[in-house]
C-alpha atoms as a PDB file:
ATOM      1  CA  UNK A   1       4.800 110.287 -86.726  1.00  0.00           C
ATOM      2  CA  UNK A   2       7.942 112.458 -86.048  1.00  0.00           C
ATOM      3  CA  UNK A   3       8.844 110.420 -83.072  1.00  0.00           C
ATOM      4  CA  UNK A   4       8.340 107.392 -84.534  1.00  0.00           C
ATOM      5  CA  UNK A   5      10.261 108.050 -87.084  1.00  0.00           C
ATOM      6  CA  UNK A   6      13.082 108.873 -84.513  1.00  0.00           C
ATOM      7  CA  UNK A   7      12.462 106.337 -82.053  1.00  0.00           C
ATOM      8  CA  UNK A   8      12.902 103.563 -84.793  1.00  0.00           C
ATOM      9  CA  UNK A   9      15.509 105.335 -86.915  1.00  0.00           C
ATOM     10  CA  UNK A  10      13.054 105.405 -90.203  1.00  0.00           C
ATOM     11  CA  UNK A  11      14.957 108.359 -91.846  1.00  0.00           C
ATOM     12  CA  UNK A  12      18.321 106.834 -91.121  1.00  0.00           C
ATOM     13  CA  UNK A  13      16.961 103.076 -92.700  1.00  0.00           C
ATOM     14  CA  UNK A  14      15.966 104.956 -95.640  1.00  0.00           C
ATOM     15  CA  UNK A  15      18.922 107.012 -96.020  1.00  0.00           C
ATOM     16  CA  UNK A  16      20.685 102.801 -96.797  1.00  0.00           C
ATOM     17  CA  UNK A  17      18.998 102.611-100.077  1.00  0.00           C
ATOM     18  CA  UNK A  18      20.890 105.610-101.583  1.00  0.00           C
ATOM     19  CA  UNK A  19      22.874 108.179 -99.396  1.00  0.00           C
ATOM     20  CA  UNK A  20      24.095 105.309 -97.286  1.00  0.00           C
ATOM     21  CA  UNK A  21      24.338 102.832-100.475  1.00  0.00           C
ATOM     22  CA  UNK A  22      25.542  99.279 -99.137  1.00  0.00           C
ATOM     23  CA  UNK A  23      27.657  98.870-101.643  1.00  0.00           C
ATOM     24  CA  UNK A  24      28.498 102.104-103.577  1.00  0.00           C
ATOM     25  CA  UNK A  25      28.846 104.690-100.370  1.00  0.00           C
ATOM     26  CA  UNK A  26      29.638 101.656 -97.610  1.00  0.00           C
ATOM     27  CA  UNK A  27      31.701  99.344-100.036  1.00  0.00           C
ATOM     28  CA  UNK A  28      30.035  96.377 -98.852  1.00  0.00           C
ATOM     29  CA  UNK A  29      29.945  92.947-100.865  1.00  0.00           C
ATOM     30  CA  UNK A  30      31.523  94.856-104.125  1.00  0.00           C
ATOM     31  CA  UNK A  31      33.522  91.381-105.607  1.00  0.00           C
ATOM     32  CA  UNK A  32      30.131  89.675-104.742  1.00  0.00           C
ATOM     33  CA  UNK A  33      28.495  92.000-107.499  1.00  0.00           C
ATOM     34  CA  UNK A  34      31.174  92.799-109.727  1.00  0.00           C
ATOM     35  CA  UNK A  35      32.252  88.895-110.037  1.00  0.00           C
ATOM     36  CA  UNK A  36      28.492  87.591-110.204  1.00  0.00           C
ATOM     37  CA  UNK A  37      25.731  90.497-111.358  1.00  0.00           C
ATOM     38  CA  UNK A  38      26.251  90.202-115.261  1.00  0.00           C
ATOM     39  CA  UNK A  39      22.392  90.166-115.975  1.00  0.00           C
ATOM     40  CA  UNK A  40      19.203  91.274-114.733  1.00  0.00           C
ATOM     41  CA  UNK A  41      18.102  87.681-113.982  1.00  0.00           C
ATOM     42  CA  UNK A  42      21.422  87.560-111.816  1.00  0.00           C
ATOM     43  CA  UNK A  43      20.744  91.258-110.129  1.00  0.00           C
ATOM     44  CA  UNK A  44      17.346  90.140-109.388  1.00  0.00           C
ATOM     45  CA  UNK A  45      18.355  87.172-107.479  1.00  0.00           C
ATOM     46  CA  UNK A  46      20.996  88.061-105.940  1.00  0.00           C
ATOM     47  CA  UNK A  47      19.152  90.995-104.850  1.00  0.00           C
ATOM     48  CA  UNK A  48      16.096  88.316-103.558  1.00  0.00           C
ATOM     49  CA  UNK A  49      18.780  86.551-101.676  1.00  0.00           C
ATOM     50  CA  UNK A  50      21.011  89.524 -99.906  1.00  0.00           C
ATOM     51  CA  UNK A  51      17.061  90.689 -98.602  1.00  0.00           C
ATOM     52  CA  UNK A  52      16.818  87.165 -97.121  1.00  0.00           C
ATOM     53  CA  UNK A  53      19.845  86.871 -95.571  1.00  0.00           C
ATOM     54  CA  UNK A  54      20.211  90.011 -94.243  1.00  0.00           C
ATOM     55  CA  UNK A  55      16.702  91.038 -92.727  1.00  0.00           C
ATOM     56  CA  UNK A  56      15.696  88.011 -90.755  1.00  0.00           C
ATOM     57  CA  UNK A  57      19.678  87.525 -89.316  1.00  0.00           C
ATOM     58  CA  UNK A  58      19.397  91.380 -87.739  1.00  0.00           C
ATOM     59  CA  UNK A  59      16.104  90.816 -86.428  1.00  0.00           C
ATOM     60  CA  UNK A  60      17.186  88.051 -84.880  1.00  0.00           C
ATOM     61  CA  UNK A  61      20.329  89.333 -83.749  1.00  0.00           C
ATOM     62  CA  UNK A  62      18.301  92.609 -82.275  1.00  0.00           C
ATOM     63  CA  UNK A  63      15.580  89.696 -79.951  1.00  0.00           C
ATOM     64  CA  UNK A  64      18.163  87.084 -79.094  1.00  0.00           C
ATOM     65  CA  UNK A  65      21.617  88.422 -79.369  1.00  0.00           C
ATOM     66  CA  UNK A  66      22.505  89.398 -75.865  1.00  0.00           C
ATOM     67  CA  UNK A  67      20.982  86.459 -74.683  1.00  0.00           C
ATOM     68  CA  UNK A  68      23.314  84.194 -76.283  1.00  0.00           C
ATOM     69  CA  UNK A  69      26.858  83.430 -75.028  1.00  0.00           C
ATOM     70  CA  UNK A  70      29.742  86.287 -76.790  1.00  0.00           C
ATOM     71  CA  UNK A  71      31.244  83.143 -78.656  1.00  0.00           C
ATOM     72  CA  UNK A  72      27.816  81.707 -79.459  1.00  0.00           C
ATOM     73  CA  UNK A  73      26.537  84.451 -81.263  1.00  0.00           C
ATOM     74  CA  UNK A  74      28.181  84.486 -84.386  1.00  0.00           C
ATOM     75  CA  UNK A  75      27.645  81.394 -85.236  1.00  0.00           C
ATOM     76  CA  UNK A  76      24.125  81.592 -84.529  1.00  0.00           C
ATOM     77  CA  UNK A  77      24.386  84.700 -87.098  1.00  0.00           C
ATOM     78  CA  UNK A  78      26.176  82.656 -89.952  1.00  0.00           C
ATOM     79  CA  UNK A  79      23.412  79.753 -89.571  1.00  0.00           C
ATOM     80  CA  UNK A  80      20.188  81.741 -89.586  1.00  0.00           C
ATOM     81  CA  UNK A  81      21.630  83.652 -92.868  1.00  0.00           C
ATOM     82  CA  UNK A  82      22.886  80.048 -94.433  1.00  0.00           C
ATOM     83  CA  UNK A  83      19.620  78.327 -93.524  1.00  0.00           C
ATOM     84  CA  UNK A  84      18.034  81.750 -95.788  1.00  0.00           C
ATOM     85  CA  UNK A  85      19.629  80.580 -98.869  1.00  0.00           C
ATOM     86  CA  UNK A  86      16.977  77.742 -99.204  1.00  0.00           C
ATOM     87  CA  UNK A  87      13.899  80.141 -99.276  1.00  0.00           C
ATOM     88  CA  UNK A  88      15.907  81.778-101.570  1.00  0.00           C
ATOM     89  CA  UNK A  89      16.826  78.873-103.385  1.00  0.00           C
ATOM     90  CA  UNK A  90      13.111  78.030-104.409  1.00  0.00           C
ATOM     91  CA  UNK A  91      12.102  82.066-105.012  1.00  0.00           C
ATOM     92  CA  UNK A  92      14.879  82.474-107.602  1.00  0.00           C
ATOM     93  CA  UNK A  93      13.727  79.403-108.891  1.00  0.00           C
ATOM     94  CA  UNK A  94      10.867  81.219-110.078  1.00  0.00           C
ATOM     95  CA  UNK A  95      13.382  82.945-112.176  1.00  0.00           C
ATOM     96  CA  UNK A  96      15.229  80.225-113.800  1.00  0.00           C
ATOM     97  CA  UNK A  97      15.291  76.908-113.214  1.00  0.00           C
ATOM     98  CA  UNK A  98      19.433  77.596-113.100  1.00  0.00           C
ATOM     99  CA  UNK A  99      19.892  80.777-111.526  1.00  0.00           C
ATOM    100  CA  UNK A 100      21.704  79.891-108.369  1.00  0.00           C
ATOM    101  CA  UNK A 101      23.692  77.479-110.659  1.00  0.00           C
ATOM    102  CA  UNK A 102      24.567  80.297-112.593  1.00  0.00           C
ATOM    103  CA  UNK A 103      25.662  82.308-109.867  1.00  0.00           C
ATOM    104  CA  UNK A 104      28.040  79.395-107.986  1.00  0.00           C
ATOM    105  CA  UNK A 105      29.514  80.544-104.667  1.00  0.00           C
ATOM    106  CA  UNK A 106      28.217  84.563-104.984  1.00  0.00           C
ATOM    107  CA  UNK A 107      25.007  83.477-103.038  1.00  0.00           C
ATOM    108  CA  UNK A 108      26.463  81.724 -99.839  1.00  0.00           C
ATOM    109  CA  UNK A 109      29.228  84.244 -99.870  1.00  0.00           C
ATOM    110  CA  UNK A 110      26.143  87.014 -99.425  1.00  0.00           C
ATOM    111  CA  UNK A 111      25.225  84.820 -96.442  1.00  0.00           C
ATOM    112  CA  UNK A 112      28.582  85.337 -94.643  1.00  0.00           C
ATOM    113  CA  UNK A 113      29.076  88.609 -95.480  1.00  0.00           C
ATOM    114  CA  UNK A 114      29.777  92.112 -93.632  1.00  0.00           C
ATOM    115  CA  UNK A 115      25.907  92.808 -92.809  1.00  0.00           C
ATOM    116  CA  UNK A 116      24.926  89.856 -91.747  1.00  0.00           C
ATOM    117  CA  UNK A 117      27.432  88.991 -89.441  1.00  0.00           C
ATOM    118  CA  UNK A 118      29.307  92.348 -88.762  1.00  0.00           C
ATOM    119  CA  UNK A 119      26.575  94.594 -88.448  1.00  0.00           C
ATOM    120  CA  UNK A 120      24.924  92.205 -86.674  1.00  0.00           C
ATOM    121  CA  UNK A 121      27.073  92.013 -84.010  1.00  0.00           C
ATOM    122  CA  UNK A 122      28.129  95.828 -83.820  1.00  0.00           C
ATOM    123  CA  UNK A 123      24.730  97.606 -84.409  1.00  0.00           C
ATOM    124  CA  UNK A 124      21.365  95.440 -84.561  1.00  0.00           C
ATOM    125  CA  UNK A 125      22.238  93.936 -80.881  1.00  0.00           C
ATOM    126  CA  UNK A 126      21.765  97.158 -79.325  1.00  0.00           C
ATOM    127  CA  UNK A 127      18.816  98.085 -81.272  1.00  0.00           C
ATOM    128  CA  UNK A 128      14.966  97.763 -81.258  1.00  0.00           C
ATOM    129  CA  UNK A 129      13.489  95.049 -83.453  1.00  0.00           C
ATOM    130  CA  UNK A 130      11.190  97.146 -85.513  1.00  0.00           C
ATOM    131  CA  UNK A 131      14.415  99.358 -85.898  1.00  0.00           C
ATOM    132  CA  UNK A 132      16.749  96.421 -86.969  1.00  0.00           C
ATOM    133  CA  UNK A 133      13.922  95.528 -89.242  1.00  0.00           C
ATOM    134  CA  UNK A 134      13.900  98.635 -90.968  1.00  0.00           C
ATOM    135  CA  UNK A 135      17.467  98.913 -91.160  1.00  0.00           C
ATOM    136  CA  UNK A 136      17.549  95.419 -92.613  1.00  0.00           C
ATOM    137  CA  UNK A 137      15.559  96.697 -95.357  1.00  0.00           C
ATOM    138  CA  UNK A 138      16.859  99.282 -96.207  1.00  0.00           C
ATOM    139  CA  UNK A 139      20.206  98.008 -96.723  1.00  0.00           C
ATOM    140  CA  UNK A 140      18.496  95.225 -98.995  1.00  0.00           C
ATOM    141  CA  UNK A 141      16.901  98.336-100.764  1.00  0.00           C
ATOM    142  CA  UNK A 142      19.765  99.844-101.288  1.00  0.00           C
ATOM    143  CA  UNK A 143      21.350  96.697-102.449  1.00  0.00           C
ATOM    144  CA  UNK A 144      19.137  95.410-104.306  1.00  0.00           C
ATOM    145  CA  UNK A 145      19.201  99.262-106.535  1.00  0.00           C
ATOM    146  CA  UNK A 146      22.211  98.801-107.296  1.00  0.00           C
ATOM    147  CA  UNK A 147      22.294  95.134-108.188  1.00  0.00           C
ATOM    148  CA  UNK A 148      19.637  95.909-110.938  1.00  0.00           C
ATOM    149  CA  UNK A 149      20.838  98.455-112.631  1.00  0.00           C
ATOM    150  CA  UNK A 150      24.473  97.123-112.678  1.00  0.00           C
ATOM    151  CA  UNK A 151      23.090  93.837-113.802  1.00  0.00           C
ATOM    152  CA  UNK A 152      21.087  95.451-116.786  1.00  0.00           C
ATOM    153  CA  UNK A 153      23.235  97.711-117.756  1.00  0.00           C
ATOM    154  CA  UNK A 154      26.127  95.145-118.120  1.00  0.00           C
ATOM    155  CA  UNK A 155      23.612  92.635-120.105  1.00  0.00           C
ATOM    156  CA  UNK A 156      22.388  95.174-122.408  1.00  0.00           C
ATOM    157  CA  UNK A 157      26.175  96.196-123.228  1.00  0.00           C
ATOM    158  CA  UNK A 158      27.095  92.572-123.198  1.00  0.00           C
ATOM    159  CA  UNK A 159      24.717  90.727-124.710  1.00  0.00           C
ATOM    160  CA  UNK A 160      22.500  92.958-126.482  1.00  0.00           C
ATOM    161  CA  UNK A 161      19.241  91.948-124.236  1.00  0.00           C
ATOM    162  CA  UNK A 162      17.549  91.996-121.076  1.00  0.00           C
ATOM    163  CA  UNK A 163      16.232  89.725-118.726  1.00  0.00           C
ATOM    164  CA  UNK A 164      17.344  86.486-121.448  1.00  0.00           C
ATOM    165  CA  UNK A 165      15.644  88.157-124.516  1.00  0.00           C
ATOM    166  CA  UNK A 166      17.718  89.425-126.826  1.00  0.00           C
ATOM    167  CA  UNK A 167      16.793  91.994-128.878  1.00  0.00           C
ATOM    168  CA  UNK A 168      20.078  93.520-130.064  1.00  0.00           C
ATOM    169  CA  UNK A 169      23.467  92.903-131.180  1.00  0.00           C
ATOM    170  CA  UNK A 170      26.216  92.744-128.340  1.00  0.00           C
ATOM    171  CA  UNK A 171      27.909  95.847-128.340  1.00  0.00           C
ATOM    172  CA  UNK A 172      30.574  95.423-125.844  1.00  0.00           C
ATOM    173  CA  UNK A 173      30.607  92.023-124.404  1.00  0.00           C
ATOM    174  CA  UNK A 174      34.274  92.348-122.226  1.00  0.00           C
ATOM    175  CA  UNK A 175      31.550  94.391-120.096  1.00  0.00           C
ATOM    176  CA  UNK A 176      30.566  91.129-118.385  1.00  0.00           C
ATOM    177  CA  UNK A 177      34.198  90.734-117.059  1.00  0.00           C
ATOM    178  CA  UNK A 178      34.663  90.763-113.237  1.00  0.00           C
ATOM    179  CA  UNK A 179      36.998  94.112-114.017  1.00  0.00           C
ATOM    180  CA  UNK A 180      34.272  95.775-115.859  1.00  0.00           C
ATOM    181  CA  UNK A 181      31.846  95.498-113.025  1.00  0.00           C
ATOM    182  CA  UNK A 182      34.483  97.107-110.342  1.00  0.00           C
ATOM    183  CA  UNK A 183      35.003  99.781-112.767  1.00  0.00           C
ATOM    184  CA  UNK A 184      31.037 100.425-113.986  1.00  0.00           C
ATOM    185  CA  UNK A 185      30.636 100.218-109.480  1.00  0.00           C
ATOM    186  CA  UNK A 186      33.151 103.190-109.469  1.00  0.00           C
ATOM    187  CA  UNK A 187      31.288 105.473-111.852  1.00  0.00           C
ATOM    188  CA  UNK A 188      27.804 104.376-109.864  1.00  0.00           C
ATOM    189  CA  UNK A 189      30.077 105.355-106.737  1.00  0.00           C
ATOM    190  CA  UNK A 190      31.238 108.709-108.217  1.00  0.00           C
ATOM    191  CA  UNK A 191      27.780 109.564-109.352  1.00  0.00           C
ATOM    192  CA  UNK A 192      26.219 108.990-106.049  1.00  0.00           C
ATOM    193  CA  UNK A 193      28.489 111.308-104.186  1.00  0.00           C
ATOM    194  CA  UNK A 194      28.642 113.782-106.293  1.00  0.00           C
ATOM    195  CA  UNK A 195      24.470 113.875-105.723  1.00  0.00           C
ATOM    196  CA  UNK A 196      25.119 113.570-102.232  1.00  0.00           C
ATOM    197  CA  UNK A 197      27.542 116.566-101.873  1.00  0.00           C
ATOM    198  CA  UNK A 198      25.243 118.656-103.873  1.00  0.00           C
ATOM    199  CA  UNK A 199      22.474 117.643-101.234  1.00  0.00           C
ATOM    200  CA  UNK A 200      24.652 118.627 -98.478  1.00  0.00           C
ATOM    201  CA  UNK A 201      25.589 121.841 -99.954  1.00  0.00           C
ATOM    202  CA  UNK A 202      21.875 122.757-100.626  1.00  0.00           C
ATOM    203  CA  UNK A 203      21.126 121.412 -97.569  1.00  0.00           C
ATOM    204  CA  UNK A 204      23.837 124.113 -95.606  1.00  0.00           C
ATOM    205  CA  UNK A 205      22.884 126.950 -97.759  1.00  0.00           C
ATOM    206  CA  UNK A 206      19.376 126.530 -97.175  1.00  0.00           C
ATOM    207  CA  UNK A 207      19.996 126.381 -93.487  1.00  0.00           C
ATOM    208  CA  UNK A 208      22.797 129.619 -93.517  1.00  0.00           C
ATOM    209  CA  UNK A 209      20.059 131.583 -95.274  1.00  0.00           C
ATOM    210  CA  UNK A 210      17.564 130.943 -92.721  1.00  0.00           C
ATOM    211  CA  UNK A 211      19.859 131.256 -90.118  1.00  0.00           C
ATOM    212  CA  UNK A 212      20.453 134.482 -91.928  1.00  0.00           C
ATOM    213  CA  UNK A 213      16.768 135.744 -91.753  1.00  0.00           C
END
């Protein structure tokens, strides 16, 4: 199990959905979420659609991408992870009739974003399928955590509700601004590294006292 877990980078895919946060250690897509998660509904979606266009595009990338032309590639990239918004379309759907309405351009920007053509091109090429699989979800993982809390944290404050029922009176609606969502991203940030550094410090004692022994 150890050298699978090696072989196919399992620990290191894992380490995406908080230590290696997408969004709040790697900064990726932050606009994307500050601009467009302002509910749960939203955070869920989004979250359905970033795991659509990310996994299939760096599997793909991992089985065909050397064998396509250096110019080629790319724009193979960018269509398999547009051609994943129409799945998406019809799961969030399932949501609200209006969700991807709701959310205007933040979907198809997720499709052209850093991970699915970047990271594509730099890092799932060169690696395994099963490992590009794995890394592809747990970036969407790690996404998708911080989508929903963000969302329902900022619809709560908002709007006094979650997931469209409102139960409660808004207490502070600016909260659903674009600003408020790059600022509530910073404290997520902040609290994840300071967990991280205390990890890492535990980590190097426990090690110094063994080393010690």
């Amino acid at each position: 199990m150890n050298q699978l877990k090696e072989k196919f980078g399992i620990k290191d895919s894992l380490a995406y959905i908080f230590f290696k946060n997408p969004v709040l250690v790697l900064g990726l897509v932050i606009g994307q979420l500050a601009a467009g998660d302002t509910t749960l509904q939203n955070g869920a979606a989004l979250s359905v659609t970033y795991f659509l266009v990310t996994v299939p595009v760096l599997v793909f990338a991992s089985v065909f991408g050397k064998k396509l032309p250096q110019w080629l590639r790319v724009v193979c990239y960018a269509l398999v992870s547009t051609v994943m918004l129409v799945p998406a379309y019809f799961i969030c759907g399932s949501f609200s009739a209006t969700i991807f309405d709701s959310l205007g351009i933040y979907p198809v920007l997720l499709a052209v974003s850093t991970v699915p053509i970047v990271y594509s091109s730099k890092i799932a090429e060169n690696s395994e399928p099963l490992s590009a699989l794995m890394n592809g979800i747990g970036i969407s993982l790690g996404f998708a955590l911080t989508a929903i809390i963000l969302g329902a944290a900022r619809e709560f404050f908002g709007s006094g509700g979650l997931w469209g029922f409102k139960f409660a009176d808004a207490v502070y609606p600016a909260v659903r601004l674009p600003f408020w969502g790059f600022i509530l991203l910073g404290f997520m940030a902040a609290i994840v590294n300071l967990i991280s550094e205390a990890v890492k410090k535990s980590e190097e004692t426990k090690n110094s006292e063994e080393g010690n022994a």
